[in-house]
PDB file of N, CA and C in Angstrom:
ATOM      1  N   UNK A   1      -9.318   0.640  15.180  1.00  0.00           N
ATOM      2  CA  UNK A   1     -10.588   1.287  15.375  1.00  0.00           C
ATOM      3  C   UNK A   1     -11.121   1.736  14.020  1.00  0.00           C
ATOM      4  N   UNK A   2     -12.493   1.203  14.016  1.00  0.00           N
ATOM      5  CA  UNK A   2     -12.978   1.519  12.519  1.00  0.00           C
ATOM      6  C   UNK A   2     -14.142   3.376  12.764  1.00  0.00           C
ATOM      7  N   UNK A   3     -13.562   3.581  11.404  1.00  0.00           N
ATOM      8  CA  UNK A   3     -14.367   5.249  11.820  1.00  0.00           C
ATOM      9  C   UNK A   3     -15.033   5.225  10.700  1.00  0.00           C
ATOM     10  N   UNK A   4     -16.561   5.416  10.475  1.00  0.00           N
ATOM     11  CA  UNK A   4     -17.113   5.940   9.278  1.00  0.00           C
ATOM     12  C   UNK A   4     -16.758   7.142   8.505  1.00  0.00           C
ATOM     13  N   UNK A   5     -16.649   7.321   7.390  1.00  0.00           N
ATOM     14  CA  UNK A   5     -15.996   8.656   6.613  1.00  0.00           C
ATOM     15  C   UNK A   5     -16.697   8.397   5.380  1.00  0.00           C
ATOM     16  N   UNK A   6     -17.102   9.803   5.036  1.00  0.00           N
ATOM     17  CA  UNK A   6     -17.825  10.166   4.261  1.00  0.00           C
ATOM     18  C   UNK A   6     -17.053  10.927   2.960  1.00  0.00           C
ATOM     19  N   UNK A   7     -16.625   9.975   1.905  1.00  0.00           N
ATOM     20  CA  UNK A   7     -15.741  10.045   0.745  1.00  0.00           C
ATOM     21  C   UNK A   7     -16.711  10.291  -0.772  1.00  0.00           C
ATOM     22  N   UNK A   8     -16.449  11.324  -1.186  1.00  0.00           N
ATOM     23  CA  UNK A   8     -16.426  11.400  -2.503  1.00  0.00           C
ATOM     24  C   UNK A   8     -17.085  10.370  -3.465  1.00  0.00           C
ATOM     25  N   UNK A   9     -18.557  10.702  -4.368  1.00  0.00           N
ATOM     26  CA  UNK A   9     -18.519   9.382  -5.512  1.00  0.00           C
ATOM     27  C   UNK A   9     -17.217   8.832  -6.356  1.00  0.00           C
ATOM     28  N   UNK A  10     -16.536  10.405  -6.614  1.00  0.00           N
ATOM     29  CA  UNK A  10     -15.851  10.154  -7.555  1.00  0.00           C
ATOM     30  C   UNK A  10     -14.539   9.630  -7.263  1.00  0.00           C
ATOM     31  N   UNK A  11     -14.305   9.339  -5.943  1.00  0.00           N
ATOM     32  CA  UNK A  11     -13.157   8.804  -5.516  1.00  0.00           C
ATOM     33  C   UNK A  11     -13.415   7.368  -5.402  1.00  0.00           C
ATOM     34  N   UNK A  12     -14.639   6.869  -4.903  1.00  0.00           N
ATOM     35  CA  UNK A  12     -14.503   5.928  -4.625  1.00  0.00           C
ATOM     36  C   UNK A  12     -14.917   4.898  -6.152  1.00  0.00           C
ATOM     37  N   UNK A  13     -15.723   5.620  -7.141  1.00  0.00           N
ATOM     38  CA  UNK A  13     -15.589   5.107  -8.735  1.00  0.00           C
ATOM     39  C   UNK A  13     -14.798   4.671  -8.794  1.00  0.00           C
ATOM     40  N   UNK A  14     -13.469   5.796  -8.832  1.00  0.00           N
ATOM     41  CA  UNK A  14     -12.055   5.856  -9.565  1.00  0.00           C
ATOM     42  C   UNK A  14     -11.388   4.505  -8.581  1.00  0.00           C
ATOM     43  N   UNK A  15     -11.577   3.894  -6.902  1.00  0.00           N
ATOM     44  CA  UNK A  15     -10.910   3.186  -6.547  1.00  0.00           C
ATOM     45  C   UNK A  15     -11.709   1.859  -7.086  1.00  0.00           C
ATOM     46  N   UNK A  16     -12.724   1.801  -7.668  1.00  0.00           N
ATOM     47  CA  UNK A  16     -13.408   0.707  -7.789  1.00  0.00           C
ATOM     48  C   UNK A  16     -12.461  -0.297  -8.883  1.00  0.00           C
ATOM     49  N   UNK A  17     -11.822  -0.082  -9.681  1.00  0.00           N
ATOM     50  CA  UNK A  17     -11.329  -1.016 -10.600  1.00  0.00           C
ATOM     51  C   UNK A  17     -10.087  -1.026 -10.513  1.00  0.00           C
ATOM     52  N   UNK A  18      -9.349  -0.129  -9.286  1.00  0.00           N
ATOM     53  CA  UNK A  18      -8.108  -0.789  -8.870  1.00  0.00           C
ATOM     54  C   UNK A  18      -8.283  -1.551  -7.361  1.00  0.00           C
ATOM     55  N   UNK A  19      -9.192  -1.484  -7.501  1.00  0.00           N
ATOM     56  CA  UNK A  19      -9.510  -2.309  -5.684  1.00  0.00           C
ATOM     57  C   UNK A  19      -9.852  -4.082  -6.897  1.00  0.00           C
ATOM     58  N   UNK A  20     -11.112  -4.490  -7.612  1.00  0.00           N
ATOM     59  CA  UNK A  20     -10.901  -5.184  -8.441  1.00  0.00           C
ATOM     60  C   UNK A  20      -9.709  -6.084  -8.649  1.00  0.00           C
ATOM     61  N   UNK A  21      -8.673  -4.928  -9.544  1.00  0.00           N
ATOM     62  CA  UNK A  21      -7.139  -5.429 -10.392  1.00  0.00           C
ATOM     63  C   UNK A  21      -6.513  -6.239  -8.562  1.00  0.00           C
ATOM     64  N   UNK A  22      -6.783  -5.326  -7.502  1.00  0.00           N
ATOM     65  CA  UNK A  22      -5.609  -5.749  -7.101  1.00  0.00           C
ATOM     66  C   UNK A  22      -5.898  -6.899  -5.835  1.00  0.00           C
ATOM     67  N   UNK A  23      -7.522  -7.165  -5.832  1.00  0.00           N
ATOM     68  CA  UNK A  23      -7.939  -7.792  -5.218  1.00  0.00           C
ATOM     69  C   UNK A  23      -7.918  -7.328  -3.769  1.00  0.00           C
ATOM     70  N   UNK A  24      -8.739  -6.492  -3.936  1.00  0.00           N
ATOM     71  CA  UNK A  24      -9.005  -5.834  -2.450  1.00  0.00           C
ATOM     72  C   UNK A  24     -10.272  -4.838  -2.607  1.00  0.00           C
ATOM     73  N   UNK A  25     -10.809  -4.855  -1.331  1.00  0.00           N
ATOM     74  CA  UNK A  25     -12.789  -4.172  -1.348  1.00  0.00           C
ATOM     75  C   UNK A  25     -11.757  -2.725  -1.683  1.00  0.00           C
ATOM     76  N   UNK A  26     -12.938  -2.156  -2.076  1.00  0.00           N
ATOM     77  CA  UNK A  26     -13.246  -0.173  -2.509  1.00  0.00           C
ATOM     78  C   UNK A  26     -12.407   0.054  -0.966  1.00  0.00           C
ATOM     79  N   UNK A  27     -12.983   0.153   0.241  1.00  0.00           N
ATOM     80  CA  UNK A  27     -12.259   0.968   1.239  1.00  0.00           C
ATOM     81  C   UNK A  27     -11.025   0.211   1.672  1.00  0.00           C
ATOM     82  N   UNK A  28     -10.317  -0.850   1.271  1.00  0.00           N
ATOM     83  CA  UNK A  28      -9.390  -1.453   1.458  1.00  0.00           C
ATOM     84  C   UNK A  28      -8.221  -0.359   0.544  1.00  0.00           C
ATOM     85  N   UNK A  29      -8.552  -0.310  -0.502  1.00  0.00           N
ATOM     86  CA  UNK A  29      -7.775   0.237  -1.793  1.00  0.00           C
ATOM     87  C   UNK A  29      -7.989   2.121  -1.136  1.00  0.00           C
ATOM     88  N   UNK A  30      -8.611   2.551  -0.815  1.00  0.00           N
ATOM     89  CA  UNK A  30      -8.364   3.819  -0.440  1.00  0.00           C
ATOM     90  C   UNK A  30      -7.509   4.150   1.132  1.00  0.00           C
ATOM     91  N   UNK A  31      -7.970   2.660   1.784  1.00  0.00           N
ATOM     92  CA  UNK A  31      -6.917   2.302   2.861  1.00  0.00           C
ATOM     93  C   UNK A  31      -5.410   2.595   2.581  1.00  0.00           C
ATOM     94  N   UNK A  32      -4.933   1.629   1.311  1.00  0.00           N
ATOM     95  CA  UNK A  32      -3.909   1.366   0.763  1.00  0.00           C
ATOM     96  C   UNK A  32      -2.992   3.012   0.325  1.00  0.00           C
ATOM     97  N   UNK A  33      -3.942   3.791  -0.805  1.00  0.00           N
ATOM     98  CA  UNK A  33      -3.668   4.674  -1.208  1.00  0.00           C
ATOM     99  C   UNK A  33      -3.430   5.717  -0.270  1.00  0.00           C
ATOM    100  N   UNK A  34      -4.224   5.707   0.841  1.00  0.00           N
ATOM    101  CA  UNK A  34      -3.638   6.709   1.857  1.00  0.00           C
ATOM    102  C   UNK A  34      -2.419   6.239   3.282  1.00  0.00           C
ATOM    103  N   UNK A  35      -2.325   4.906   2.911  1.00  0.00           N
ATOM    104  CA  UNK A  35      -1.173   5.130   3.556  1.00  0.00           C
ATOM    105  C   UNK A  35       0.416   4.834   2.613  1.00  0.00           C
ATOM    106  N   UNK A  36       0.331   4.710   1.472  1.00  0.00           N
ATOM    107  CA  UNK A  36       1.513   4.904   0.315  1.00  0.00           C
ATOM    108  C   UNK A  36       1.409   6.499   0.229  1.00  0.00           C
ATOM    109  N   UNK A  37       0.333   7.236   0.526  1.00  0.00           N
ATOM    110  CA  UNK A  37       0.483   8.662   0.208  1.00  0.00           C
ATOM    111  C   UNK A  37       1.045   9.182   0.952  1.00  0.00           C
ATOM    112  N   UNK A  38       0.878   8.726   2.782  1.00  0.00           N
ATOM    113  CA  UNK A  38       0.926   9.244   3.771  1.00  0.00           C
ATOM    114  C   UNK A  38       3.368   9.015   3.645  1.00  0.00           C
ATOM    115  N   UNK A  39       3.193   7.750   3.121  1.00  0.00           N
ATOM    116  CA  UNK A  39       5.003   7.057   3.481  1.00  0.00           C
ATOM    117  C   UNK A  39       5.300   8.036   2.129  1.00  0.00           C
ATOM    118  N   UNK A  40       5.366   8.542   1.154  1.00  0.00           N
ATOM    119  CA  UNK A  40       5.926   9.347  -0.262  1.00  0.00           C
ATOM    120  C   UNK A  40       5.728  10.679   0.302  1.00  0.00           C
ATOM    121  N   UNK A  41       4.820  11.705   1.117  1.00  0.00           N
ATOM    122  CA  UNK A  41       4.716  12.859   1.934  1.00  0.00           C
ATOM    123  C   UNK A  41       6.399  12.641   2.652  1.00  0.00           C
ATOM    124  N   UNK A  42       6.248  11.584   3.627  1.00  0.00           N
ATOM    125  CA  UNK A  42       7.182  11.448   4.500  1.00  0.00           C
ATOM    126  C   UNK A  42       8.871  11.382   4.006  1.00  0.00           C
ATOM    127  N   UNK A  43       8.468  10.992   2.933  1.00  0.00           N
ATOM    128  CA  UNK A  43       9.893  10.920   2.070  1.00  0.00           C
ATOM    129  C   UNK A  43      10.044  11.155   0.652  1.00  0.00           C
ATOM    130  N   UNK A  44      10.097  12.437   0.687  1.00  0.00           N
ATOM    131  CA  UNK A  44       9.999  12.705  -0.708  1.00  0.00           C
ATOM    132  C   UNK A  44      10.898  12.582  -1.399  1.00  0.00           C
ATOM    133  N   UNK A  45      12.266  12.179  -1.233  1.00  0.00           N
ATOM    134  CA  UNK A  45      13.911  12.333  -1.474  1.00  0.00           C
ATOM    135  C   UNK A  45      13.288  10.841  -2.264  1.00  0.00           C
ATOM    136  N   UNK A  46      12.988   9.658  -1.527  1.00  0.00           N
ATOM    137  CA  UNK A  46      12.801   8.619  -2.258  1.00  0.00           C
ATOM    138  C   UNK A  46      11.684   8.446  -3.242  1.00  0.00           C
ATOM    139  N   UNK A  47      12.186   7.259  -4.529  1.00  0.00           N
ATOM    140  CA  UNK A  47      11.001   6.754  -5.823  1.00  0.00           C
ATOM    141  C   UNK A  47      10.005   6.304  -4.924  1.00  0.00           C
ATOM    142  N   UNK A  48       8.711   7.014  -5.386  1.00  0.00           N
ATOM    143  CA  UNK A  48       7.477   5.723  -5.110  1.00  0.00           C
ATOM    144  C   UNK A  48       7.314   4.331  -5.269  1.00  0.00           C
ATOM    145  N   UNK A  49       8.245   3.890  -6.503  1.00  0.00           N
ATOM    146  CA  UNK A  49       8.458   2.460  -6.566  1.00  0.00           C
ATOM    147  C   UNK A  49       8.850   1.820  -5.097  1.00  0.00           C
ATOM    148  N   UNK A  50       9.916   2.530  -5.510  1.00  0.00           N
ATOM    149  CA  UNK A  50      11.149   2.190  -3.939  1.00  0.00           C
ATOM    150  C   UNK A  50       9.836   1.943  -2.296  1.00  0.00           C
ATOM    151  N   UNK A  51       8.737   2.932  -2.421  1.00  0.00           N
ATOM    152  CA  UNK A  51       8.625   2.992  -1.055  1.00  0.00           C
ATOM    153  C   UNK A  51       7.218   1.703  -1.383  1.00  0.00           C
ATOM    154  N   UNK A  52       6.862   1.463  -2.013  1.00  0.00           N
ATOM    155  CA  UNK A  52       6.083   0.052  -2.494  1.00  0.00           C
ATOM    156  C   UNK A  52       6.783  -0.773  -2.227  1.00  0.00           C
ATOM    157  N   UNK A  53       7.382  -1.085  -2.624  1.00  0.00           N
ATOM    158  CA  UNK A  53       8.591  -2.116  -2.456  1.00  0.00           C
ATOM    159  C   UNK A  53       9.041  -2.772  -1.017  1.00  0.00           C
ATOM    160  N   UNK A  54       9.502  -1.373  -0.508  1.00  0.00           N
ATOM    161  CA  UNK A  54       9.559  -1.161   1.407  1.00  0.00           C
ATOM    162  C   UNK A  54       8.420  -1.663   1.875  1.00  0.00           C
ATOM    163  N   UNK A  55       7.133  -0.686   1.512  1.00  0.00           N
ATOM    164  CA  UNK A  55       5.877  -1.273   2.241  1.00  0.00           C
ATOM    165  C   UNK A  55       5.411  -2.742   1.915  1.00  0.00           C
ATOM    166  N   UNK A  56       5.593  -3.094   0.770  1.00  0.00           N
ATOM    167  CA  UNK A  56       5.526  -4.820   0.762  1.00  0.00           C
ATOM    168  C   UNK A  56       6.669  -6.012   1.798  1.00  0.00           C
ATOM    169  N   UNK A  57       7.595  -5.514   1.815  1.00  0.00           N
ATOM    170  CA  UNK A  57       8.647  -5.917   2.299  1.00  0.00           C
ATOM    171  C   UNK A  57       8.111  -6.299   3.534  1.00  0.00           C
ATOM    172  N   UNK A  58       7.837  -4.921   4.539  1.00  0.00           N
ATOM    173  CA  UNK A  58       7.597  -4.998   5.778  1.00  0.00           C
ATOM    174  C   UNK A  58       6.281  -5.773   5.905  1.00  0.00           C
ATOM    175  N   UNK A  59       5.047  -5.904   5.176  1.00  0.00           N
ATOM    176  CA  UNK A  59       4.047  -6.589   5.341  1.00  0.00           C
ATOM    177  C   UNK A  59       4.804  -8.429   5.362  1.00  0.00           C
ATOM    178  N   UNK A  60       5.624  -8.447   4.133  1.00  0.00           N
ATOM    179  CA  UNK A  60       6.161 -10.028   4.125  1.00  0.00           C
ATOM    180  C   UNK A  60       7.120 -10.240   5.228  1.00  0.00           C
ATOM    181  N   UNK A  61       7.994  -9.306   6.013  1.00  0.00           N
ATOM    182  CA  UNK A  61       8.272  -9.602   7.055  1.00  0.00           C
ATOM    183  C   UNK A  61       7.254 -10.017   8.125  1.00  0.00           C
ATOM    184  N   UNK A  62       6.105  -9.439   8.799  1.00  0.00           N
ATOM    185  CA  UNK A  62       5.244  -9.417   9.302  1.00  0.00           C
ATOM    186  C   UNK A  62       4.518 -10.898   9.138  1.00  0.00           C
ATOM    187  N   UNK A  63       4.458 -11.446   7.894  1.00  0.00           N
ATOM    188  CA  UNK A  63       4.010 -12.906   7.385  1.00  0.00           C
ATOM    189  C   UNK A  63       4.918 -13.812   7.522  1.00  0.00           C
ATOM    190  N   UNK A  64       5.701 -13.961   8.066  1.00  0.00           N
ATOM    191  CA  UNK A  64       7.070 -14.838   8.436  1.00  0.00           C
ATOM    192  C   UNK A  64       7.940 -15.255   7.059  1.00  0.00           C
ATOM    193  N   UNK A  65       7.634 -14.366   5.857  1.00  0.00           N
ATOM    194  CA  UNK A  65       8.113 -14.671   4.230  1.00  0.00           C
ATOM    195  C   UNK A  65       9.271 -14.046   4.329  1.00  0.00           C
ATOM    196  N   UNK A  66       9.695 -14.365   4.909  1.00  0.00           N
ATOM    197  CA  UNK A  66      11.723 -14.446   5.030  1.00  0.00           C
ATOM    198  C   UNK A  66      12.727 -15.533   4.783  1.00  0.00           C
ATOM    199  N   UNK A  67      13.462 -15.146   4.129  1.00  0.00           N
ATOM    200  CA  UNK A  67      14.659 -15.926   3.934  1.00  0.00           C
ATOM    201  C   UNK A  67      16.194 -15.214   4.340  1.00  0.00           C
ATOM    202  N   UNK A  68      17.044 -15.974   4.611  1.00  0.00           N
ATOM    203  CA  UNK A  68      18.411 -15.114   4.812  1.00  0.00           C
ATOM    204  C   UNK A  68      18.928 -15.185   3.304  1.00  0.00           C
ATOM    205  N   UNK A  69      19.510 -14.133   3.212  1.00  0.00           N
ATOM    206  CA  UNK A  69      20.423 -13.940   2.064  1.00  0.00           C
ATOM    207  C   UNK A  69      21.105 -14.436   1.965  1.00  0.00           C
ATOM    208  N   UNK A  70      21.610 -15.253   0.434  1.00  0.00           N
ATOM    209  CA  UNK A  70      23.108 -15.916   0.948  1.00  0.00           C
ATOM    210  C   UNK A  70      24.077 -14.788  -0.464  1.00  0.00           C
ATOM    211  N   UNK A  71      25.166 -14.142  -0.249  1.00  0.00           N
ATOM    212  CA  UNK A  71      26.248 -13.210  -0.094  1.00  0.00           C
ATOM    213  C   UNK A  71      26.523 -14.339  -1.651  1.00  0.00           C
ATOM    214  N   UNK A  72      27.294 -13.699  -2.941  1.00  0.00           N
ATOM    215  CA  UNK A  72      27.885 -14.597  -3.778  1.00  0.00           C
ATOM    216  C   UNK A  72      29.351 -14.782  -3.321  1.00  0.00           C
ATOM    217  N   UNK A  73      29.846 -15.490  -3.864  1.00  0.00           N
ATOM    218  CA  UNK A  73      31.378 -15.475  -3.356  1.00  0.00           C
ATOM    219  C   UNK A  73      32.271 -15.197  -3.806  1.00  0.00           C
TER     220      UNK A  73
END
């Protein structure tokens, strides 16, 4: 469900040239930023790297971009 919201110039400036870099519209990238903000709230014990990482993960699960691991021997 899409909701209109009424954001800040200066927020949405500041998302303008990382929406750009990362190839994604202005409210896509504040999309993004509030839900990496919302998963680092939720777990603060863990790196922000770390929870990027997770949240990419689960999107490439979601895209069938899986492979099994193979174990060294």
């Amino acid at each position: 469900m899409a909701v209109a919201l009424k954001l800040s110039d200066e927020l949405v400036e500041i998302a303008k040239p990382h929406a750009a870099a990362m190839h994604r519209s202005v409210p896509k990238q504040i999309e993004h930023w509030a839900r990496l903000g919302k998963a680092v709230e939720e777990n603060p014990e863990l790196p922000v790297q770390f929870i990027k990482d997770t949240l990419l993960a689960v999107e490439e699960a979601k895209a069938g971009q899986v492979s099994d691991y193979q174990f060294a021997s």
